[in-house]
C-alpha atoms as a PDB file:
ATOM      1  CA  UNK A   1       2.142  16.141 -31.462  1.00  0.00           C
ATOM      2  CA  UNK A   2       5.744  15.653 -29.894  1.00  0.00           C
ATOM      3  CA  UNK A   3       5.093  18.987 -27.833  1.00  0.00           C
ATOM      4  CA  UNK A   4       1.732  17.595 -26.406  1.00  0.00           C
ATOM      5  CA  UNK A   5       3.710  14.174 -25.688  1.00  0.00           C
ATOM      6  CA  UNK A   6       6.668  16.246 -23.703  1.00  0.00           C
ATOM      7  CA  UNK A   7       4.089  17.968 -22.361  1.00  0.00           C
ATOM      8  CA  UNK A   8       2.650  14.851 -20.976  1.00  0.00           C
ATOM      9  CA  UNK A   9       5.554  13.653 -19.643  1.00  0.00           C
ATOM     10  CA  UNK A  10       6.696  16.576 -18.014  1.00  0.00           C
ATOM     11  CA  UNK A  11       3.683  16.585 -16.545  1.00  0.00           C
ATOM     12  CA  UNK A  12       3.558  12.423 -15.064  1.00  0.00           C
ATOM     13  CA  UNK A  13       7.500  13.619 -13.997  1.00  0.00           C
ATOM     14  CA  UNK A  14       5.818  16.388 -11.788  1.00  0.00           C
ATOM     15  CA  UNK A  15       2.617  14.288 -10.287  1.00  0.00           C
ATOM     16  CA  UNK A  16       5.342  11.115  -9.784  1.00  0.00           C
ATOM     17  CA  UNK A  17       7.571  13.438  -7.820  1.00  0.00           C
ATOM     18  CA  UNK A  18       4.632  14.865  -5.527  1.00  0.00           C
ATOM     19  CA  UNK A  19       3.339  11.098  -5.105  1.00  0.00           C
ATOM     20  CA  UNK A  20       6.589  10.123  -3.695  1.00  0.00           C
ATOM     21  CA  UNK A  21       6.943  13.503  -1.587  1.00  0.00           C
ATOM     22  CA  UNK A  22       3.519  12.467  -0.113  1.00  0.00           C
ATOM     23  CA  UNK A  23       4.805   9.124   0.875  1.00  0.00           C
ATOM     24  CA  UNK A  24       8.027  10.538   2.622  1.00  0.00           C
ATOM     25  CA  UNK A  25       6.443  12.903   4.409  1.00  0.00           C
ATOM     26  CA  UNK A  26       3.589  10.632   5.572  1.00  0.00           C
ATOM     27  CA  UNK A  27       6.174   8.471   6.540  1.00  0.00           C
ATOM     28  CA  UNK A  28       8.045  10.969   8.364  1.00  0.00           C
ATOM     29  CA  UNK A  29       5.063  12.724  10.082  1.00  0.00           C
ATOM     30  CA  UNK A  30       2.326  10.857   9.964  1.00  0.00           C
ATOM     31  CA  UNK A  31      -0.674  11.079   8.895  1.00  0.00           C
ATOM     32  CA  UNK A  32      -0.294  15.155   8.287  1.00  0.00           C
ATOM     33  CA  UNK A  33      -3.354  17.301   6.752  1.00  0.00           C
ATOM     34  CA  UNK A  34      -1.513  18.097   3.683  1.00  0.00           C
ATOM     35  CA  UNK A  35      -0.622  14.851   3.058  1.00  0.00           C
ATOM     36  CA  UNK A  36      -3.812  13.060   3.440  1.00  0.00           C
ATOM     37  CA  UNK A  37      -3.292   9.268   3.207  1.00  0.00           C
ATOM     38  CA  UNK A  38      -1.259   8.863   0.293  1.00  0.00           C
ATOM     39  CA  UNK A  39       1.281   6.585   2.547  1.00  0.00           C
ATOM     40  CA  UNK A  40      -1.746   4.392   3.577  1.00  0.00           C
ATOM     41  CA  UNK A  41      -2.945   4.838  -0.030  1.00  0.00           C
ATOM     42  CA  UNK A  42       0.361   3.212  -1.305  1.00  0.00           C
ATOM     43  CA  UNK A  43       0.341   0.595   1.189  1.00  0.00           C
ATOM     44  CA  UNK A  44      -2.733  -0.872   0.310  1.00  0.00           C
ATOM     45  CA  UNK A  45      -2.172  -0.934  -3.459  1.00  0.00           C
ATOM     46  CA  UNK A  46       1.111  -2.846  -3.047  1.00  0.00           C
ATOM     47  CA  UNK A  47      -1.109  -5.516  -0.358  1.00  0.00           C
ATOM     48  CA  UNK A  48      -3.528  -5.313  -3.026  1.00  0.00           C
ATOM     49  CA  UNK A  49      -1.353  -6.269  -6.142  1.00  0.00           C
ATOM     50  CA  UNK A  50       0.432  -8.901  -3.179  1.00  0.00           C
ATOM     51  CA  UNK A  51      -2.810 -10.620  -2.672  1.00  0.00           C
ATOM     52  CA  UNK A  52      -3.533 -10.304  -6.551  1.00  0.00           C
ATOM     53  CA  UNK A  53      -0.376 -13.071  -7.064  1.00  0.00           C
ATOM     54  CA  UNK A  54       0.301 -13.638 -10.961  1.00  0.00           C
ATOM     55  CA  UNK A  55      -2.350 -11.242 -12.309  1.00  0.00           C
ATOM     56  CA  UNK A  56      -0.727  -8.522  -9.605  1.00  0.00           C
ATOM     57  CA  UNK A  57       2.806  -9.238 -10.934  1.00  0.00           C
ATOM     58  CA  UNK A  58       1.675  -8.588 -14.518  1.00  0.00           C
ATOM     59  CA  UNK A  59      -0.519  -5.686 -13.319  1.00  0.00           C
ATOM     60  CA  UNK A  60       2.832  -3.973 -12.072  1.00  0.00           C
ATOM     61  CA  UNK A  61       5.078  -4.691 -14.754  1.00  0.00           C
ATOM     62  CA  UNK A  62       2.879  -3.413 -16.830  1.00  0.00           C
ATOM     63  CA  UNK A  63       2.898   0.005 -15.217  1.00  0.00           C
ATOM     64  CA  UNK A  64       6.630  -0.281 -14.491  1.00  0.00           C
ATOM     65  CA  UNK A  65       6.702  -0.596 -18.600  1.00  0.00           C
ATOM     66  CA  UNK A  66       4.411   1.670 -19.186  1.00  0.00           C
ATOM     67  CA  UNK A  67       6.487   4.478 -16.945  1.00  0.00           C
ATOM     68  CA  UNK A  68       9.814   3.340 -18.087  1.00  0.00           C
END
């Protein structure tokens, strides 16, 4: 069981870092093909937890806990 839960993590480690690689690069140049839209992506999640207020805030710590 604790290899499948490193296992996991290393994994979440390895999609986190290629999430935030996306977002650099997509903020460096653009919208590029092998980026897609993950910057745009992003962007409209954090509008969308903005506009959410209270429940958005709880939403997000949540996931901040849940990562940490």
């Amino acid at each position: 069981m604790n290899n499948i839960k490193a296992w996991i993590g290393h994994f979440t480690e390895i999609v986190v870092s290629f999430i935030a690689l996306g977002v650099v690069a997509g903020v460096v140049f653009g919208d590029a093909p092998f980026v897609g839209a993950i910057a745009a992506n992003f962007a409209a999640t954090v509008n969308m937890l903005g506009d959410a207020g209270a429940s958005g805030a709880l939403v997000l710590a949540i996931l901040v806990g849940l990562y940490d």
